[in-house]
C-alpha atoms as a PDB file:
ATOM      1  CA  UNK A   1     -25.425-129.054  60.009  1.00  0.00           C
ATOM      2  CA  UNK A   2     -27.764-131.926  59.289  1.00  0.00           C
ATOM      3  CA  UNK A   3     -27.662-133.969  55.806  1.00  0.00           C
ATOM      4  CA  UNK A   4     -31.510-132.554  55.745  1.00  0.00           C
ATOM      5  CA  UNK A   5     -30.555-129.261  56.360  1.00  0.00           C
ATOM      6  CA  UNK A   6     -27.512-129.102  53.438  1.00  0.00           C
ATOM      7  CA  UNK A   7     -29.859-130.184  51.050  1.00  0.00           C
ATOM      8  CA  UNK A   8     -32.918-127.869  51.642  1.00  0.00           C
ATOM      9  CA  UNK A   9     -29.281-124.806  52.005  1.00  0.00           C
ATOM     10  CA  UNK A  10     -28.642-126.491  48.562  1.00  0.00           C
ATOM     11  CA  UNK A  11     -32.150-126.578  46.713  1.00  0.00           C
ATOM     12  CA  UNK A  12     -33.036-122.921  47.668  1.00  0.00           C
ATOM     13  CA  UNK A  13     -29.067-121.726  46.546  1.00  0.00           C
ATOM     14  CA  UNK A  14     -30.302-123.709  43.548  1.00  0.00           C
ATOM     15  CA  UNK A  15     -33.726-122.217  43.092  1.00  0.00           C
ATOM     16  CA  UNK A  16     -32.182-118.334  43.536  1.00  0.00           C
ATOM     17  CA  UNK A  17     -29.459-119.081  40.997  1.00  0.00           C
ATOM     18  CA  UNK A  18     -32.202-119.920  38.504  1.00  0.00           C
ATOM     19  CA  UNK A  19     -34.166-116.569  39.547  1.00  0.00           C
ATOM     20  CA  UNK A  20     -30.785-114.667  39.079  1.00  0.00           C
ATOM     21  CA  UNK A  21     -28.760-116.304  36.362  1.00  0.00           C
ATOM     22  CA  UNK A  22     -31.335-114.829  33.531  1.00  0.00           C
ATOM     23  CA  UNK A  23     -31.090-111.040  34.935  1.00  0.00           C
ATOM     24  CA  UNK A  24     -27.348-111.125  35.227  1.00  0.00           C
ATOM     25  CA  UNK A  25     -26.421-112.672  31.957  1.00  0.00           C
ATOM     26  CA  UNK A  26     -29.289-110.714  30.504  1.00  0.00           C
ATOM     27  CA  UNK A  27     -30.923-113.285  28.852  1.00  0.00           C
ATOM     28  CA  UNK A  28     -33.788-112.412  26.496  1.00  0.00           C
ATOM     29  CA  UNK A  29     -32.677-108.084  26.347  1.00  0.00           C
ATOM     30  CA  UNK A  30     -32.621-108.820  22.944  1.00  0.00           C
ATOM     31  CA  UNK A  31     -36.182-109.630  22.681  1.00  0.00           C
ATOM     32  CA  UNK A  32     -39.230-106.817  22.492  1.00  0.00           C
ATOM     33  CA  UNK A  33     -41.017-108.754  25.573  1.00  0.00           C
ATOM     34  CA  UNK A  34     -37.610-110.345  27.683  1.00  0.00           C
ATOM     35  CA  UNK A  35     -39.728-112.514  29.917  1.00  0.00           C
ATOM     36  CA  UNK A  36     -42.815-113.459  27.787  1.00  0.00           C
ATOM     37  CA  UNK A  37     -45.013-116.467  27.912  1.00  0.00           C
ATOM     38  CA  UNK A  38     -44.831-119.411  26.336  1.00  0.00           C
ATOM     39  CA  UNK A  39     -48.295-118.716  24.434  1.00  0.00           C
ATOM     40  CA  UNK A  40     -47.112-115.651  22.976  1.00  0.00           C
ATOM     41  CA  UNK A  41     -43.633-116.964  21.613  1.00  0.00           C
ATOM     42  CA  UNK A  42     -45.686-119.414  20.235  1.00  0.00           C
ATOM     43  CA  UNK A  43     -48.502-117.403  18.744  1.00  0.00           C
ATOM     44  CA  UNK A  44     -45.528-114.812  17.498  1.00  0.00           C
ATOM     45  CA  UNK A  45     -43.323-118.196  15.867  1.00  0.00           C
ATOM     46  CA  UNK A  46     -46.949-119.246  14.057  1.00  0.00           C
ATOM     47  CA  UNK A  47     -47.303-115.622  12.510  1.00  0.00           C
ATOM     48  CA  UNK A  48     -43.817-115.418  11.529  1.00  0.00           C
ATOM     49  CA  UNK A  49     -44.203-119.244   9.237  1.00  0.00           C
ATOM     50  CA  UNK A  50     -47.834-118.920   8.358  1.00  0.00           C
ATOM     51  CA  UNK A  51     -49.315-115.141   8.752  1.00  0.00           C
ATOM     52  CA  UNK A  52     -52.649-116.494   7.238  1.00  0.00           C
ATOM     53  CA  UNK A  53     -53.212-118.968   9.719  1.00  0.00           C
ATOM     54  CA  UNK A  54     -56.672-118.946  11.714  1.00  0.00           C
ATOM     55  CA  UNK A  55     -56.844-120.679  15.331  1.00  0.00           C
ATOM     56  CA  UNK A  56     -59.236-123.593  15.331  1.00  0.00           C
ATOM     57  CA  UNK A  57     -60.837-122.070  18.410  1.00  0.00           C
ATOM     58  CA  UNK A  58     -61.157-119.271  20.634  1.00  0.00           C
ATOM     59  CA  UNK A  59     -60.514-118.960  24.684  1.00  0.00           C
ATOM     60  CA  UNK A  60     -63.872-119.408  26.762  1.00  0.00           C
ATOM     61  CA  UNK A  61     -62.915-116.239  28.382  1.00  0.00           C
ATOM     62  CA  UNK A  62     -60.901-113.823  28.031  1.00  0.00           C
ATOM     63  CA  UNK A  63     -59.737-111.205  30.760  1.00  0.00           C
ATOM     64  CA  UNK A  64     -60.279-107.914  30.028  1.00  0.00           C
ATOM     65  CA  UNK A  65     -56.637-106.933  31.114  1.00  0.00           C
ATOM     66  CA  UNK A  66     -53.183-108.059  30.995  1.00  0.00           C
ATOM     67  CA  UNK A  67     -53.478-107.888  35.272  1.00  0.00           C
ATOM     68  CA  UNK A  68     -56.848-109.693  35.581  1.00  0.00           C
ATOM     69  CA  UNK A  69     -54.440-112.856  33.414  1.00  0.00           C
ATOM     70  CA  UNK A  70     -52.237-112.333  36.175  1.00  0.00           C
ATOM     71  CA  UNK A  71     -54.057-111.994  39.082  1.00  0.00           C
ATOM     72  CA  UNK A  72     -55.937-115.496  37.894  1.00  0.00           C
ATOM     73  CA  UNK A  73     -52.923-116.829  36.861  1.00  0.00           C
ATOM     74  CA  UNK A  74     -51.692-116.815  40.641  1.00  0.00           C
ATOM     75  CA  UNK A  75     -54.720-117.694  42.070  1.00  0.00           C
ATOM     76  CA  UNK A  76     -54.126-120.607  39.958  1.00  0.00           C
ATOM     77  CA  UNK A  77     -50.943-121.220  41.524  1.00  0.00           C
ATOM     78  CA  UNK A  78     -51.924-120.623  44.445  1.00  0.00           C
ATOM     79  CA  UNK A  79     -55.297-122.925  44.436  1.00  0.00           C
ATOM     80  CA  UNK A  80     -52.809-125.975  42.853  1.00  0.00           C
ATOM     81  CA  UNK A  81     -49.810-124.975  45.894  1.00  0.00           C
ATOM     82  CA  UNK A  82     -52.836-125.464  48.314  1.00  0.00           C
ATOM     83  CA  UNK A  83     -53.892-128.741  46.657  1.00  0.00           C
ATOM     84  CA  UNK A  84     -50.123-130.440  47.033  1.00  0.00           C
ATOM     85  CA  UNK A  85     -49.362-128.925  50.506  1.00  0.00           C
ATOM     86  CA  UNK A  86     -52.533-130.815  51.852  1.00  0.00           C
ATOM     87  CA  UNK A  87     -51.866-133.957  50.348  1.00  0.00           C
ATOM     88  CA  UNK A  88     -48.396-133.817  51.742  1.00  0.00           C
ATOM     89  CA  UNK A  89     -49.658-132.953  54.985  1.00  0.00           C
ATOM     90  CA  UNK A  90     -52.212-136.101  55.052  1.00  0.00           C
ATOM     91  CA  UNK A  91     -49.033-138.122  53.877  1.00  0.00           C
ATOM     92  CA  UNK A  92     -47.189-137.207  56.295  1.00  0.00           C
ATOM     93  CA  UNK A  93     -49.779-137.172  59.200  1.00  0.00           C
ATOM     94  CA  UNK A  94     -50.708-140.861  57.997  1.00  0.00           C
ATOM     95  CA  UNK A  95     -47.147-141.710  58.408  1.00  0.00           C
ATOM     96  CA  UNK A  96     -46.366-140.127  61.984  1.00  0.00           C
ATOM     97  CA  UNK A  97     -49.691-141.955  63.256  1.00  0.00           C
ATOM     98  CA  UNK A  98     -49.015-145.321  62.013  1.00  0.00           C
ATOM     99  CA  UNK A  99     -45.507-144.502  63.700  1.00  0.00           C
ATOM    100  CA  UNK A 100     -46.542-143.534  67.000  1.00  0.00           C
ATOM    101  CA  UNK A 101     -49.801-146.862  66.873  1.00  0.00           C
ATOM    102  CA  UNK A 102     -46.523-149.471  66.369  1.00  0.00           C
ATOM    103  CA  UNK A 103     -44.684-147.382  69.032  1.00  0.00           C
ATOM    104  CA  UNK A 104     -47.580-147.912  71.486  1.00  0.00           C
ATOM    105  CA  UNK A 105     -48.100-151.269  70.279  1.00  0.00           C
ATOM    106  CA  UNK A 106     -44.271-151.838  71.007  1.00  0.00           C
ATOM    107  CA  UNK A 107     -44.482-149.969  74.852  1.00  0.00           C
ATOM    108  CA  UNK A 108     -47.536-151.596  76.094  1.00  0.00           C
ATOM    109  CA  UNK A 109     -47.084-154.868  78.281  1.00  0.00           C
ATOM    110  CA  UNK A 110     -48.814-157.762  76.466  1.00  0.00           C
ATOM    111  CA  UNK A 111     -51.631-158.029  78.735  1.00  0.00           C
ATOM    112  CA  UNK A 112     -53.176-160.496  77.776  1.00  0.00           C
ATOM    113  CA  UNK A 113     -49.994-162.930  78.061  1.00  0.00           C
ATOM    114  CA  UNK A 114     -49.797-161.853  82.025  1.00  0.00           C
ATOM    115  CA  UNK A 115     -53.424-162.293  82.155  1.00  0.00           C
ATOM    116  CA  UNK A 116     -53.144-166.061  80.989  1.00  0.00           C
ATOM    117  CA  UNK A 117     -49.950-166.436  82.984  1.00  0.00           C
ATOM    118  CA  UNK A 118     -50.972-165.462  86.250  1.00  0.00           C
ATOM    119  CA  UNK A 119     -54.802-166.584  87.001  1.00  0.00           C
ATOM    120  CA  UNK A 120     -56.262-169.618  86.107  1.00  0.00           C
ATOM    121  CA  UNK A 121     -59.294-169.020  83.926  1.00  0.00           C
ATOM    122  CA  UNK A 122     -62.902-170.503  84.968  1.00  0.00           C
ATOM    123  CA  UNK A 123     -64.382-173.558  83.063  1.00  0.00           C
ATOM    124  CA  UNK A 124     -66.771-172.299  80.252  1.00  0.00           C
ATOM    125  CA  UNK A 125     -70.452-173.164  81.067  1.00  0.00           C
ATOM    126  CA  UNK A 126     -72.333-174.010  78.196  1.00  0.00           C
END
């Protein structure tokens, strides 16, 4: 097994034990909402010191269900995943081209050297 290969086996092991470890050591079953967002722990924390406080503004929109938040949510996600795969992708495609140019540069016979070497060039007319 490559060096590459243990760490991707270790990052996704990694990754699944922070899935898992929540669910198994049931993390959060003492809550109403588990799993909740960070916005509504906050909002719920605010309301517990200060249950007269106002917001100082409102959303600009607000979904009209729980799964339209969702659904935008991901497309979010999915939108900003796009973004950073494709600027990998040029970074990476940048790098394999300027690799394979100095590998060219490094294969070709130097021409222009033989050129020189071998004929003898014409006297310039001016």
């Amino acid at each position: 097994m490559s060096r590459n290969a243990k760490i991707n086996t270790l990052l996704l092991v990694l990754v699944a034990a922070l899935a898992v470890i929540p669910l198994v050591f049931g993390l959060g079953d003492h809550k109403e909402e588990p799993f909740a967002g960070a916005d509504a722990e906050a909002e719920t924390a605010i309301t517990e010191i200060d249950p007269d406080y106002e917001p100082w503004f409102s959303p600009l929109y607000e979904p009209p269900s729980g799964e339209i938040e969702s659904a935008l949510f991901a497309l979010q996600a999915a939108i900003g995943a796009g973004v950073l795969a494709y600027y990998f992708g040029v970074r990476r495609g940048r790098r394999q081209g300027e690799a394979r140019a100095l590998e060219r540069l490094r294969a070709e016979p130097d021409t222009e050297a033989d050129a020189d070497a071998g004929t003898v060039s014409e006297p310039r007319r001016v």
